[in-house]
C-alpha atoms as a PDB file:
ATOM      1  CA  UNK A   1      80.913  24.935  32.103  1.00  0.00           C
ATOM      2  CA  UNK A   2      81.807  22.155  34.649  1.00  0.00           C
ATOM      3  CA  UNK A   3      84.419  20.884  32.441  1.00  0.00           C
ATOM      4  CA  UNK A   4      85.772  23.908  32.136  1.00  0.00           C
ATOM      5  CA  UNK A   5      85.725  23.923  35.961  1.00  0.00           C
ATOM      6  CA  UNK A   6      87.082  20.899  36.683  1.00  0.00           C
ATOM      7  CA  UNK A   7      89.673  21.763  33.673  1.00  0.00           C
ATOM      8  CA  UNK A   8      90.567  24.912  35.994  1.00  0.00           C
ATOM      9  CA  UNK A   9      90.098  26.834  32.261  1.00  0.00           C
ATOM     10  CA  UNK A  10      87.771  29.864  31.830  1.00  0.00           C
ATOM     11  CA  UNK A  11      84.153  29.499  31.642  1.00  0.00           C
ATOM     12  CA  UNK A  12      82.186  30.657  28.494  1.00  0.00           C
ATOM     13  CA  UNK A  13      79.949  32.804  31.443  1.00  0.00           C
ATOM     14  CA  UNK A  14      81.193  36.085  30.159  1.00  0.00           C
ATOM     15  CA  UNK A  15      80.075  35.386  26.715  1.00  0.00           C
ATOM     16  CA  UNK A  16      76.860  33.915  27.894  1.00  0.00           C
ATOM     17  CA  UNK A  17      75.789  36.525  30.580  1.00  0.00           C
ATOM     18  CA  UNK A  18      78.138  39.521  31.046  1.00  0.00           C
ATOM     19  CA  UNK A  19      76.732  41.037  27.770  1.00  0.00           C
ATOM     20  CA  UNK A  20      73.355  40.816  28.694  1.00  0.00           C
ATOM     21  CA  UNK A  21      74.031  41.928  31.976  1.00  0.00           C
ATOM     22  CA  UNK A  22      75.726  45.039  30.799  1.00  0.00           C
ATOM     23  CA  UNK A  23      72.511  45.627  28.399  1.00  0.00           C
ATOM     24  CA  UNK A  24      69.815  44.802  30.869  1.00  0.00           C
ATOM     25  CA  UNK A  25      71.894  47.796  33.265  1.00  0.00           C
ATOM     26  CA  UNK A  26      72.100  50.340  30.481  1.00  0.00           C
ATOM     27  CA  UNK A  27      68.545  49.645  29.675  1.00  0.00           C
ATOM     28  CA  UNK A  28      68.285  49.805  34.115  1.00  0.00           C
ATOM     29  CA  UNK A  29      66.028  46.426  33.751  1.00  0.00           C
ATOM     30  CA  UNK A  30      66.872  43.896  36.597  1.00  0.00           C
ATOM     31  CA  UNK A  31      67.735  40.574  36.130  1.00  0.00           C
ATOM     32  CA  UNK A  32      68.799  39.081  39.016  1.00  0.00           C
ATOM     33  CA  UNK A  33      68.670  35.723  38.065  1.00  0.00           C
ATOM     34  CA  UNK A  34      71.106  36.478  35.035  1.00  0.00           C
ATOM     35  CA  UNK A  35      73.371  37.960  37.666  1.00  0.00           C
ATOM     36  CA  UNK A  36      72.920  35.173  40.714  1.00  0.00           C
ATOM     37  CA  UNK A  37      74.424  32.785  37.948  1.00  0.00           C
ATOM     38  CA  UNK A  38      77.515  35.249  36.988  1.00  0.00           C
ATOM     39  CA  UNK A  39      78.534  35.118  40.702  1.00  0.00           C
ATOM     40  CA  UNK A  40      77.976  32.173  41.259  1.00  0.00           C
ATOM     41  CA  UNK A  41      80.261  30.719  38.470  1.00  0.00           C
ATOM     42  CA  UNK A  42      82.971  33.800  38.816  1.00  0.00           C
ATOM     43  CA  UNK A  43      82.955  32.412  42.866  1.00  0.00           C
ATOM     44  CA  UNK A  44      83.687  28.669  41.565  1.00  0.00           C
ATOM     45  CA  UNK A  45      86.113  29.841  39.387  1.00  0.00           C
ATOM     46  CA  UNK A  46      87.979  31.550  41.923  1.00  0.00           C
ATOM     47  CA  UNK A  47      87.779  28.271  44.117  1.00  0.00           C
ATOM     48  CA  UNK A  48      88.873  26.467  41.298  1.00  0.00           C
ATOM     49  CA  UNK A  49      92.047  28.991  40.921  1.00  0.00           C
ATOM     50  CA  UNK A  50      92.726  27.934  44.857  1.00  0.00           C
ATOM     51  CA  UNK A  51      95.748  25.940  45.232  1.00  0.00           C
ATOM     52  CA  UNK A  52      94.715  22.322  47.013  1.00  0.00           C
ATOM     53  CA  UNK A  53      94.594  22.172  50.844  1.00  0.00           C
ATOM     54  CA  UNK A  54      96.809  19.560  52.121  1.00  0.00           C
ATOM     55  CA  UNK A  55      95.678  16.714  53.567  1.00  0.00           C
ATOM     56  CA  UNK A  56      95.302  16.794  57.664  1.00  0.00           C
ATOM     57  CA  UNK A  57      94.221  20.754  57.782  1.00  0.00           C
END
Protein backbone atom coordinates (compact mmCIF):
# COMPACT_ATOMS: atom_id res chain seq x y z
CA UNK A 1 0.00 0.00 0.00
CA UNK A 2 2.74 2.66 0.64
CA UNK A 3 3.88 2.41 -2.82
CA UNK A 4 0.80 2.87 -3.98
CA UNK A 5 0.79 5.96 -1.72
CA UNK A 6 3.75 7.41 -2.53
CA UNK A 7 2.76 6.43 -6.35
CA UNK A 8 -0.42 8.76 -5.60
CA UNK A 9 -2.33 5.40 -7.31
CA UNK A 10 -5.24 3.62 -5.55
CA UNK A 11 -4.71 1.38 -2.72
CA UNK A 12 -5.78 -2.35 -2.90
CA UNK A 13 -7.82 -1.30 0.71
CA UNK A 14 -11.15 -1.71 -0.92
CA UNK A 15 -10.41 -5.15 -2.03
CA UNK A 16 -8.79 -6.01 1.21
CA UNK A 17 -11.34 -4.51 3.74
CA UNK A 18 -14.44 -2.84 2.22
CA UNK A 19 -15.90 -6.37 1.52
CA UNK A 20 -15.52 -7.56 4.80
CA UNK A 21 -16.65 -4.53 6.20
CA UNK A 22 -19.84 -4.58 4.26
CA UNK A 23 -20.28 -8.42 5.51
CA UNK A 24 -19.33 -7.94 9.10
CA UNK A 25 -22.41 -4.86 8.91
CA UNK A 26 -24.97 -7.08 7.23
CA UNK A 27 -24.11 -9.77 9.63
CA UNK A 28 -24.25 -6.31 12.42
CA UNK A 29 -20.77 -7.83 13.92
CA UNK A 30 -18.27 -4.95 14.78
CA UNK A 31 -15.00 -4.75 13.67
CA UNK A 32 -13.55 -1.74 14.42
CA UNK A 33 -10.19 -2.51 13.84
CA UNK A 34 -11.07 -3.58 10.14
CA UNK A 35 -12.65 -0.17 9.87
CA UNK A 36 -9.84 2.13 11.90
CA UNK A 37 -7.53 0.80 8.98
CA UNK A 38 -10.13 1.75 6.00
CA UNK A 39 -10.04 5.37 7.32
CA UNK A 40 -7.08 5.58 7.98
CA UNK A 41 -5.74 4.66 4.45
CA UNK A 42 -8.94 6.43 2.56
CA UNK A 43 -7.55 9.76 4.87
CA UNK A 44 -3.84 9.22 3.37
CA UNK A 45 -5.13 8.82 0.18
CA UNK A 46 -6.92 11.92 0.20
CA UNK A 47 -3.63 13.68 1.50
CA UNK A 48 -1.89 12.06 -1.09
CA UNK A 49 -4.56 13.53 -3.79
CA UNK A 50 -3.53 17.16 -2.11
CA UNK A 51 -1.68 19.26 -4.43
CA UNK A 52 1.99 20.21 -2.70
CA UNK A 53 2.15 23.26 -0.39
CA UNK A 54 4.66 25.65 -1.55
CA UNK A 55 7.56 26.25 0.10
CA UNK A 56 7.50 29.37 2.78
CA UNK A 57 3.60 28.74 3.88
Amino acid sequence: MLQHLRAGKPTEIGALNEALLARAAALRLAVPFNTAVVLAIRALEAAAALPPVPDGL
